[in-house]
Protein backbone atom coordinates (compact mmCIF):
# COMPACT_ATOMS: atom_id res chain seq x y z
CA UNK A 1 0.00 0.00 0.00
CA UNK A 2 1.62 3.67 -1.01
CA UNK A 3 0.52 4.76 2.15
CA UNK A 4 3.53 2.36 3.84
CA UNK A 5 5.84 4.20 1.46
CA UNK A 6 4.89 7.81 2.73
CA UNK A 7 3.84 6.63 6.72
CA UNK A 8 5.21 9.10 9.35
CA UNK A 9 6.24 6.32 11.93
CA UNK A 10 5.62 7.55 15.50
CA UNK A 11 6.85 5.56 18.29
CA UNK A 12 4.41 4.36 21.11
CA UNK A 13 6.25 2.19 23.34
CA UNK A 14 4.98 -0.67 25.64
CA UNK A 15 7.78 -1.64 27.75
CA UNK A 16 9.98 -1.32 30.82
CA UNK A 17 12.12 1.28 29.66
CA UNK A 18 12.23 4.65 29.51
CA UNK A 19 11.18 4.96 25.83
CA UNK A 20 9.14 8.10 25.04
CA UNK A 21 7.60 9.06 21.76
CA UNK A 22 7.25 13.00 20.72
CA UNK A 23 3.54 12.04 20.69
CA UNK A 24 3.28 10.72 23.85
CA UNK A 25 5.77 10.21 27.40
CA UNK A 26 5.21 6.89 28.95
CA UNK A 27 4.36 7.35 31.88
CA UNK A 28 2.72 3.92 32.79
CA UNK A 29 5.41 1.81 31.80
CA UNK A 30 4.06 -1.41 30.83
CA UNK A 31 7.08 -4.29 31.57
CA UNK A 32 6.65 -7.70 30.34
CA UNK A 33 4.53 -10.14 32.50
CA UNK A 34 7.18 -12.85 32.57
CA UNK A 35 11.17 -12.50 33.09
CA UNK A 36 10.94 -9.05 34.35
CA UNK A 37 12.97 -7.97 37.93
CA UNK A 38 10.08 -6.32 39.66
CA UNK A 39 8.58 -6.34 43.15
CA UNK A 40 5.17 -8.84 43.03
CA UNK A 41 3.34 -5.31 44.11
CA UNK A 42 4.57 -3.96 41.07
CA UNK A 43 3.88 -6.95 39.06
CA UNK A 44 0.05 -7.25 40.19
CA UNK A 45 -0.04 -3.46 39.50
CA UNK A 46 0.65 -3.15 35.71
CA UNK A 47 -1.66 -6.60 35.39
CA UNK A 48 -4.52 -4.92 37.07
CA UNK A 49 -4.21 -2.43 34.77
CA UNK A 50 -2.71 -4.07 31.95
CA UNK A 51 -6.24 -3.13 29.51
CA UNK A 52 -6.37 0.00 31.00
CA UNK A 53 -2.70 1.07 29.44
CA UNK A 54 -2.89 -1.10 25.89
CA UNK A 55 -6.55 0.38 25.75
CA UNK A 56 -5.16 4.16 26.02
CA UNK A 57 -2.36 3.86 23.31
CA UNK A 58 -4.84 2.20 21.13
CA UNK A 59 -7.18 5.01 21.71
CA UNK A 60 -4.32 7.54 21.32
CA UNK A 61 -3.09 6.17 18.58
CA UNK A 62 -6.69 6.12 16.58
CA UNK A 63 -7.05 9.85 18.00
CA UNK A 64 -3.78 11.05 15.62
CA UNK A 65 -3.03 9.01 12.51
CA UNK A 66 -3.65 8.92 9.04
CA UNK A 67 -2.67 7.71 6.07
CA UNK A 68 0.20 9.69 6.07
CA UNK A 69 0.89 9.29 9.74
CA UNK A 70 1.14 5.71 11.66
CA UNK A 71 1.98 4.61 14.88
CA UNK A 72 4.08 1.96 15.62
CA UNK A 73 3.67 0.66 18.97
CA UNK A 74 6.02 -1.58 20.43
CA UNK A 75 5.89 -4.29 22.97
CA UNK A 76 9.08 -5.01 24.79
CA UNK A 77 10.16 -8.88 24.53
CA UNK A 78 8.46 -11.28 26.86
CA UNK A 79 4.97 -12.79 28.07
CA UNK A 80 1.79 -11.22 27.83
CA UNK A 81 -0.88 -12.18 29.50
CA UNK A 82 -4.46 -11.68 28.12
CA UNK A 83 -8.37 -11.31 28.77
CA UNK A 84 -9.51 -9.11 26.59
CA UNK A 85 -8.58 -9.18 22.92
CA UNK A 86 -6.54 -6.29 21.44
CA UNK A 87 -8.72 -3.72 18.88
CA UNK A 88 -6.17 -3.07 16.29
CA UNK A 89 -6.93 0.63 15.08
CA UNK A 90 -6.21 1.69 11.84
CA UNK A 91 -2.92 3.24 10.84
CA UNK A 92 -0.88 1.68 13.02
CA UNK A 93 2.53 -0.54 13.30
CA UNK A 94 2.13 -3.60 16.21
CA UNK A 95 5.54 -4.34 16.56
CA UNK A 96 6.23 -7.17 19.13
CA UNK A 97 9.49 -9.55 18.15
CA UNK A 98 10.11 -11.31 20.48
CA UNK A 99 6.73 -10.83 22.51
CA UNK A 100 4.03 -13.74 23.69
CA UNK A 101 0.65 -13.28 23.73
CA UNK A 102 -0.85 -16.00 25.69
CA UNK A 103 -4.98 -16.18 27.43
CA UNK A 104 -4.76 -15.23 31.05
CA UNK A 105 -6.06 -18.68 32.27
CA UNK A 106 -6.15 -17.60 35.78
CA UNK A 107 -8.77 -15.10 35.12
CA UNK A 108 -12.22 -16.43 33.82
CA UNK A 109 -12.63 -14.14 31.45
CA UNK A 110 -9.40 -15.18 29.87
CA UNK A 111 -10.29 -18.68 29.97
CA UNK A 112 -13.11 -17.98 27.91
CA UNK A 113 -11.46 -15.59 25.25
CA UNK A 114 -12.36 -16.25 21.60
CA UNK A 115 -10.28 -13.80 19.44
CA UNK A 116 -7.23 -12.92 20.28
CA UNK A 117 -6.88 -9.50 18.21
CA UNK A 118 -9.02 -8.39 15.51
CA UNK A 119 -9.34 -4.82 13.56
CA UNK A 120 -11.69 -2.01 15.46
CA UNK A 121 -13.00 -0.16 12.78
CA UNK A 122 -14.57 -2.67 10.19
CA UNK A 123 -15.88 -2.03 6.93
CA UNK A 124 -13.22 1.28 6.60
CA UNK A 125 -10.19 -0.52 8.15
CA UNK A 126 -7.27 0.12 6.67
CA UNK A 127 -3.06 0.11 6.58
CA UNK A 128 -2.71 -1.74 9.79
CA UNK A 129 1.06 -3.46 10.10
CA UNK A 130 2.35 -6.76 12.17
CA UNK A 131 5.42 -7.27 12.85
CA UNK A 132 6.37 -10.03 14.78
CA UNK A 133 5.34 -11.66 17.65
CA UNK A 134 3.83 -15.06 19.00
CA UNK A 135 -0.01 -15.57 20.06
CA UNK A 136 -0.48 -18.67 21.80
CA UNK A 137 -3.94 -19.82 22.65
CA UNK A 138 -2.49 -23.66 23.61
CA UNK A 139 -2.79 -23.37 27.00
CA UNK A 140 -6.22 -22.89 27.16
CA UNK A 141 -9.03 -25.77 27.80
CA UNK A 142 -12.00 -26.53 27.09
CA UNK A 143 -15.04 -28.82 26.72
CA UNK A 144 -15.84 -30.38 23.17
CA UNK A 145 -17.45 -28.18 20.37
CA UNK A 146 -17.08 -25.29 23.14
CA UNK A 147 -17.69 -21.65 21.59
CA UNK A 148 -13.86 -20.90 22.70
CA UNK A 149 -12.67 -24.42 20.66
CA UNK A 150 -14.95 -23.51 17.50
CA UNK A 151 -13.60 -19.79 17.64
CA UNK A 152 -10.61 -18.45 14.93
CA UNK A 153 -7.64 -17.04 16.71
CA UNK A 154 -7.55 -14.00 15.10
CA UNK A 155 -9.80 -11.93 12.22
CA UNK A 156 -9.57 -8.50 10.35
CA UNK A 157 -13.27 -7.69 8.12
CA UNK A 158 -13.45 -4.81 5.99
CA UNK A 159 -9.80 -3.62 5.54
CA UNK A 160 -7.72 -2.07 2.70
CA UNK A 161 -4.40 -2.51 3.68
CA UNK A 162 -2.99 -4.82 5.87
CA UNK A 163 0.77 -6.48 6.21
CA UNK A 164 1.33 -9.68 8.96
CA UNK A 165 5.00 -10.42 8.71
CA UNK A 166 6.61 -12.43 10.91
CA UNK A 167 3.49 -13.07 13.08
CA UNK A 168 3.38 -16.93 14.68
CA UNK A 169 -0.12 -18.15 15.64
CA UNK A 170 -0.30 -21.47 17.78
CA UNK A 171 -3.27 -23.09 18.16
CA UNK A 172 -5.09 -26.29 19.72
CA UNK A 173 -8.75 -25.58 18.54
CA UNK A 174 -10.81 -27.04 15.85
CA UNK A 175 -11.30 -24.09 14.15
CA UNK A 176 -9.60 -21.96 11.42
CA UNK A 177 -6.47 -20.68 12.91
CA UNK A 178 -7.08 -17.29 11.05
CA UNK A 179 -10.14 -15.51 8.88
CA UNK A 180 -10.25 -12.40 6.06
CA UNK A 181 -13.23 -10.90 4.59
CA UNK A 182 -14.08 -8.16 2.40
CA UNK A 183 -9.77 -7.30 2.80
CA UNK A 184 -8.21 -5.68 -0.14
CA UNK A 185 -4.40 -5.14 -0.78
CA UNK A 186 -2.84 -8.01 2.09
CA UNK A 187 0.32 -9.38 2.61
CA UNK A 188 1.26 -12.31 5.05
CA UNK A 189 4.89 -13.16 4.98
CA UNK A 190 6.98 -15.44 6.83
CA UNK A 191 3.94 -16.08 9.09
CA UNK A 192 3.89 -19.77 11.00
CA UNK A 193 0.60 -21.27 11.36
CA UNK A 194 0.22 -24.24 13.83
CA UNK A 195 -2.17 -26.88 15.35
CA UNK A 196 -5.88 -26.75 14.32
CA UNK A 197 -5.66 -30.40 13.41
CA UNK A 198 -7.32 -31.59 16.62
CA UNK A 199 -10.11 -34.05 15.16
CA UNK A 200 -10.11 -36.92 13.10
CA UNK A 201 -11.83 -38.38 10.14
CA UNK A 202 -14.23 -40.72 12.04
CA UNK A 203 -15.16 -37.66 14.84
CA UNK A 204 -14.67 -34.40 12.03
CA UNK A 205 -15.62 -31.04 13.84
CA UNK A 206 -19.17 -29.65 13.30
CA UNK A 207 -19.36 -30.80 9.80
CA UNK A 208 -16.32 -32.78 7.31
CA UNK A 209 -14.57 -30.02 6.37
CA UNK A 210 -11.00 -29.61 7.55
CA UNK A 211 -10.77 -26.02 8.86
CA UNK A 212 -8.25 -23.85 7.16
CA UNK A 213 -5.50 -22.21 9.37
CA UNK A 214 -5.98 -18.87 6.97
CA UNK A 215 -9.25 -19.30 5.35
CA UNK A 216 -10.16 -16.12 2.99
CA UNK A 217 -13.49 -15.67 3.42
CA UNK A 218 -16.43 -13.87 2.34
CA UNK A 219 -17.93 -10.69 5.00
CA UNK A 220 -21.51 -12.36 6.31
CA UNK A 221 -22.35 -12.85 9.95
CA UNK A 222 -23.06 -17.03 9.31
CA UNK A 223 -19.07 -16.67 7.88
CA UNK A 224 -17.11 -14.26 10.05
CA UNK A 225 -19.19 -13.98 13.06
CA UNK A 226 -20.21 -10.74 15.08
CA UNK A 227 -17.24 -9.29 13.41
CA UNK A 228 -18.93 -8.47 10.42
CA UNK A 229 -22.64 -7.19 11.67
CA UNK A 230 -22.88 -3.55 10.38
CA UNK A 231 -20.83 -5.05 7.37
CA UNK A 232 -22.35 -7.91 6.10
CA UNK A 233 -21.81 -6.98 2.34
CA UNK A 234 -21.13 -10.62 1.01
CA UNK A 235 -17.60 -9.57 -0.62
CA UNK A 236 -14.52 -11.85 -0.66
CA UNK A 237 -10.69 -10.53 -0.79
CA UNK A 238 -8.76 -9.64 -3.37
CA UNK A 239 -4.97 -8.75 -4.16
CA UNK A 240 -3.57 -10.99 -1.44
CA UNK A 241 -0.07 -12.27 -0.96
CA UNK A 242 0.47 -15.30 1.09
CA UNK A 243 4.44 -16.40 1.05
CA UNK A 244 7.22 -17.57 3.00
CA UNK A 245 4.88 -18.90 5.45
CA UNK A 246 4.69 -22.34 7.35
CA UNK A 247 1.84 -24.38 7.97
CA UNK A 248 2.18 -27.55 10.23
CA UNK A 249 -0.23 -29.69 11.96
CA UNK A 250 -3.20 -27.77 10.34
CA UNK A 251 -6.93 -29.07 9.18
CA UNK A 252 -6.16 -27.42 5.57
CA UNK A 253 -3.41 -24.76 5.50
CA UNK A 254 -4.68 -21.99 3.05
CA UNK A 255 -7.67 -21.85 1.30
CA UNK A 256 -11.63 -20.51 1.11
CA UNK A 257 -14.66 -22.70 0.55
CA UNK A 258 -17.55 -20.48 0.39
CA UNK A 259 -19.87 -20.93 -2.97
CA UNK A 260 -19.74 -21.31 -6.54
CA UNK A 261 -19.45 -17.75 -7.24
CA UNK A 262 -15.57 -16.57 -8.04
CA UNK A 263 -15.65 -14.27 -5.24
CA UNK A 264 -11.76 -13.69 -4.77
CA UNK A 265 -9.10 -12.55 -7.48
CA UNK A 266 -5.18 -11.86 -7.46
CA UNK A 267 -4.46 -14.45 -4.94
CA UNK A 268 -0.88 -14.97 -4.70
CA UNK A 269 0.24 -18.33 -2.57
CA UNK A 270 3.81 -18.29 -3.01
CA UNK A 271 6.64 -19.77 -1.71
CA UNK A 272 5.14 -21.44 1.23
CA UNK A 273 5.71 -24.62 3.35
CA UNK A 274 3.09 -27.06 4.39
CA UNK A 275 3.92 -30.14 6.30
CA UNK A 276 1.20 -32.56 8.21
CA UNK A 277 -2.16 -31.55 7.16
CA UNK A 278 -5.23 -33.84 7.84
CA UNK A 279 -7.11 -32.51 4.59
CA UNK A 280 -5.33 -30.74 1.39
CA UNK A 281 -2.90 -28.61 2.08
CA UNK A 282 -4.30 -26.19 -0.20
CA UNK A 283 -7.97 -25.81 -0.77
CA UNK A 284 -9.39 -23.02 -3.46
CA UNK A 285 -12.92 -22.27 -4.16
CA UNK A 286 -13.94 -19.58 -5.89
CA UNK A 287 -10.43 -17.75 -6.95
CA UNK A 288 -9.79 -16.38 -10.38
CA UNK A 289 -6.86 -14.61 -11.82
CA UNK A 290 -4.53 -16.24 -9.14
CA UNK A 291 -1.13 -17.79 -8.60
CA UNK A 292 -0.40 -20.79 -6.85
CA UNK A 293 3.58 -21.54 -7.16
CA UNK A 294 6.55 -22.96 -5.76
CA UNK A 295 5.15 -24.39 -2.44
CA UNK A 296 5.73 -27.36 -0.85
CA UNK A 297 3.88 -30.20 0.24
CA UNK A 298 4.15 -33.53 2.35
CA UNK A 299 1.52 -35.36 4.37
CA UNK A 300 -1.85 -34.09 3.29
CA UNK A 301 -4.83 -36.11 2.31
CA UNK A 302 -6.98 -35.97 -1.12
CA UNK A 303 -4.85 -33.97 -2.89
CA UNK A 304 -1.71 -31.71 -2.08
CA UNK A 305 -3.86 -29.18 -3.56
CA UNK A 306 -7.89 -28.89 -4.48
CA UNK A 307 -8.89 -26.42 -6.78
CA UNK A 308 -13.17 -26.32 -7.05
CA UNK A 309 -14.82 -23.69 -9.00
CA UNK A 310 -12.56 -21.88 -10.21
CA UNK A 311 -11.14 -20.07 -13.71
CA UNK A 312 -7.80 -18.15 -14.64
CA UNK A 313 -5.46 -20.30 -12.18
CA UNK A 314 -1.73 -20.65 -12.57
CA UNK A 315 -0.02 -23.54 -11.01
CA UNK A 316 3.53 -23.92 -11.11
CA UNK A 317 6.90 -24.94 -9.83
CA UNK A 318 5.34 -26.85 -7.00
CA UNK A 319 5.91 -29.81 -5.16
CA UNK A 320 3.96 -32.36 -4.03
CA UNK A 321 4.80 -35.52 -1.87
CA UNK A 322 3.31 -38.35 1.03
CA UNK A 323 -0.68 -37.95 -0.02
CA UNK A 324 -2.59 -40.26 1.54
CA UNK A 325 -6.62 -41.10 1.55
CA UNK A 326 -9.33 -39.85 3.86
CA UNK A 327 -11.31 -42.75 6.08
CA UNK A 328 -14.34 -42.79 7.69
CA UNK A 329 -16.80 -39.61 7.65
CA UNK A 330 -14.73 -38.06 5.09
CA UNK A 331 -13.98 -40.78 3.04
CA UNK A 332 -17.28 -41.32 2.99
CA UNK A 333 -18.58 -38.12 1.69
CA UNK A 334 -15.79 -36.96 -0.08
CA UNK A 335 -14.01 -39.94 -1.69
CA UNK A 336 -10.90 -42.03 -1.29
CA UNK A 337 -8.34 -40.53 -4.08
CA UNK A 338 -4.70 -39.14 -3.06
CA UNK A 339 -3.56 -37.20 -6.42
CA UNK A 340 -1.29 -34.70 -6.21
CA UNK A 341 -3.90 -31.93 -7.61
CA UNK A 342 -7.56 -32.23 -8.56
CA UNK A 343 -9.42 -29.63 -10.13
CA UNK A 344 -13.52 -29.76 -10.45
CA UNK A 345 -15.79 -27.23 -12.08
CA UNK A 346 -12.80 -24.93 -13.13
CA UNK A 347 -11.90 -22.97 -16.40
CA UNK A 348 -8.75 -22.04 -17.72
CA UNK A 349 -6.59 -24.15 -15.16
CA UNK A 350 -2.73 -24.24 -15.90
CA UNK A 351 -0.63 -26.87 -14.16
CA UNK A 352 2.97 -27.63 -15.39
CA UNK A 353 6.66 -28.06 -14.11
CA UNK A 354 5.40 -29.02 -11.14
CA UNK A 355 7.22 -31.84 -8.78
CA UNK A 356 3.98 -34.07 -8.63
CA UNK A 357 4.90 -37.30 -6.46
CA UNK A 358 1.62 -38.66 -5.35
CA UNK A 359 -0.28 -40.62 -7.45
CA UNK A 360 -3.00 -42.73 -8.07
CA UNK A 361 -3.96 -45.05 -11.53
CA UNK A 362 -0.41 -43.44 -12.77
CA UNK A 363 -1.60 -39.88 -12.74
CA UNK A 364 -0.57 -36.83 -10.56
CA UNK A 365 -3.81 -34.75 -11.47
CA UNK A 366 -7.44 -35.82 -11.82
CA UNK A 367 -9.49 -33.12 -14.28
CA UNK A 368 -13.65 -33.27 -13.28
CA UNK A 369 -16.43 -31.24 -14.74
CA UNK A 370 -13.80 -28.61 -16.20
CA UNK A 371 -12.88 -26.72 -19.29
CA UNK A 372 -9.94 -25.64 -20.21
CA UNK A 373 -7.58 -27.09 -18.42
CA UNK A 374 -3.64 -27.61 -19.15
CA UNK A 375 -2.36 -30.55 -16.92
CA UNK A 376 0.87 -32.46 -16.44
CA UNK A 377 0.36 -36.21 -16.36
C-alpha cells in the first residue's frame, strides 16, 4: 500500500524502559509479565491495569493518525498475558518480536477468550502493520465443540491494507487458525501457522470439512461472526499475498470454501511450506486470476492441492509428496483418491513443471467437470 511508502512512523512504546515518543511520554510503563525484575506489588499493578494502558495507546493512537501518519507501537520482549482481545486501530505498526501473547487462564474471562486480536474499525479498516510476535492460545481448555474451541484465533473484516509479517499463531482448537473478509491489498509473509488439526476423520468437527489455518473468506455474519454485523456486504478478498509462510499440523493450511461464485481474485500463494495436514494442504474455491507456485507439500490427504470452481489459475513450480486417503466420515462423503492436484468445475486451469509425487492409476492430477484445463500427467 503507497501509504507504507509515505507513513510518518511515530513511536508508542509498551515496555519497561524509559522509551518516550514526541507524541506521547510513557508514563505507565508497561514491563513484560514474565522474566521481568520487579517487586510482586509492582507486578500485580501493571496486570490490574494491563487493559487500561494497551486500551489508552490504542485510543491515542486512533485519536492522531492517518494515512500519512502511523503509529508503531512496540511491545518489549516477553509474556503477555491476556483477557480481553486487542482492537487493532487503523494506521498503526504492532511491533512485538520477540513478545508472547498468551490467554490469562487464571482469570475467567481469559479462559473464555475467543479472538485474540481483531481490527476495530470494520468495513473502513485500513493500513494496519504486524510485525512479529507469537499468540499462543495452547494453553487454554475446554469442553468439546465449546464456543472458545470452534472460535478463529484471530480476524480483520473490511480492511484495505494490511501487512502480517513475521506473526506466529499457535493453536489447539478445531477451528480456522485465522479468517479475512471483504480485505483488499494483504500481505502475510513469513507467518507460522500451527495446530488446528485436533479431530479426526471418524469424529470431524461440526461438519467434514477440515478447517483452514488462513481461510479467505467472504464478509456475512453465518461466515465471520459478530465481526462483520454492520458489514455484512457478502464480498470476498482480493490482491492478497500469502508467502514464506509455514503451515504444520493444520486441518487445511490456506484456502476458502464459500460458494460457486468466483468471489476472490489476485491471490498470490507463493513460496510457502506445508507439512502434516489432515485434509489438502491447499484448498481453493472460488479464486480467479490467481497464482499458486513454488510451495511445498508432504503429508496431506486428497490432494496436495484442491482447486473447485474456479477459472484463470496458474499452477507452477510446485511440489507435491506423502498424499494419503481420507477414512471414515470423510472418506465417505468426499471420496478415497490421493492425487497430487484435482481440479472440479474450473476454467482455464494451468498446471505444469510441477514436482507431482503422489499418485493414483499413474496420474498426478485428476481433471472433473472442467474446461480448459492444461495438466501435467
Amino acid at each position: 500500500n503507497p501509504a507504507y511508502q509515505t507513513a510518518i512512523q511515530q513511536n508508542i512504546f509498551l515496555s519497561g524502559s524509559n522509551g518516550t515518543s514526541e507524541k506521547y511520554f510513557v508514563e505507565k510503563k508497561l514491563p513484560q509479565m514474565v522474566g521481568w525484575s520487579a517487586t510482586e506489588k509492582e507486578k500485580q499493578f501493571y496486570k490490574k491495569y494491563f487493559r487500561a494502558m494497551v486500551t489508552e495507546f490504542f485510543d491515542l493512537a486512533a485519536a492522531d493518525t492517518s494515512g500519512l501518519v502511523q503509529y508503531r507501537i512496540m511491545f518489549a520482549p516477553g509474556t503477555y498475558k491476556m483477557y480481553f482481545p486487542f482492537k487493532i486501530p487503523n494506521n498503526v505498526c504492532f511491533y512485538a518480536v520477540g513478545s508472547t501473547f498468551v490467554p490469562d487462564t487464571s482469570n475467567s474471562t481469559g479462559k473464555k477468550m475467543e479472538n485474540m486480536f481483531f481490527n476495530a474499525t470494520v468495513g473502513s479498516g485500513a493500513n494496519i502493520q504486524m510485525i512479529g510476535g507469537t499468540w499462543d492460545v495452547t494453553g487454554q481448555s475446554y469442553a468439546s465443540g465449546s464456543k472458545v474451541q470452534t472460535a478463529s484465533v484471530a480476524k480483520f473484516c473490511g480492511i484495505t491494507g494490511l501487512e502480517m509479517t513475521g506473526v506466529t499463531i499457535k493453536s489447539n482448537r478445531w477451528s480456522h487458525i485465522m479468517e479475512i473478509a471483504d480485505t483488499q491489498l494483504a500481505v502475510f509473509s513469513g507467518c507460522t501457522f500451527t495446530g488446528n488439526n485436533k479431530d479426526s476423520d471418524d469424529n470431524s468437527y461440526l461438519n467434514v470439512q477440515p478447517k483452514e489455518a488462513l481461510q479467505l473468506d467472504v464478509a456475512t455474519v453465518s461466515a465471520m461472526g459478530s465481526i462483520a454485523k454492520g458489514h455484512a456486504n457478502g464480498k470476498g478478498c482480493s490482491y492478497v499475498t500469502i508467502t514464506g509462510c509455514k503451515f504444520t499440523n493444520c486441518g487445511r493450511g490456506v484456502g476458502a470454501h464459500v460458494g460457486k461464485k468466483t468471489q476472490f481474485s489476485e491471490i498470490s500463494i507463493i513460496n510457502n511450506t506445508f507439512k502434516n495436514s489432515i485434509g489438502e494442504a491447499i484448498f481453493i474455491q472460488g479464486l480467479k486470476d490467481s497464482t499458486v507456485a513454488n510451495n511445498k507439500i508432504s503429508k496431506a490427504r486428497r490432494a496436495g492441492m484442491f482447486i473447485y470452481y474456479c477459472k484463470n489459475i496458474n499452477v507452477t513450480g510446485n511440489t507435491v509428496k506423502s498424499v494419503s486417503s481420507y477414512t471414515g466420515n470423510r472418506g465417505a462423503t468426499f471420496d478415497t483418491d490421493h492425487y497430487s492436484a484435482q481440479v472440479w468445475n474450473s476454467k482455464n486451469i494451468y498446471i505444469k513443471g510441477n514436482k507431482f509425487k503422489a499418485k493414483q492409476g499413474g496420474k498426478t492430477v485428476r481433471v472433473a467437470e472442467s474446461k480448459g484445463v492444461t495438466a501435467q500427467k
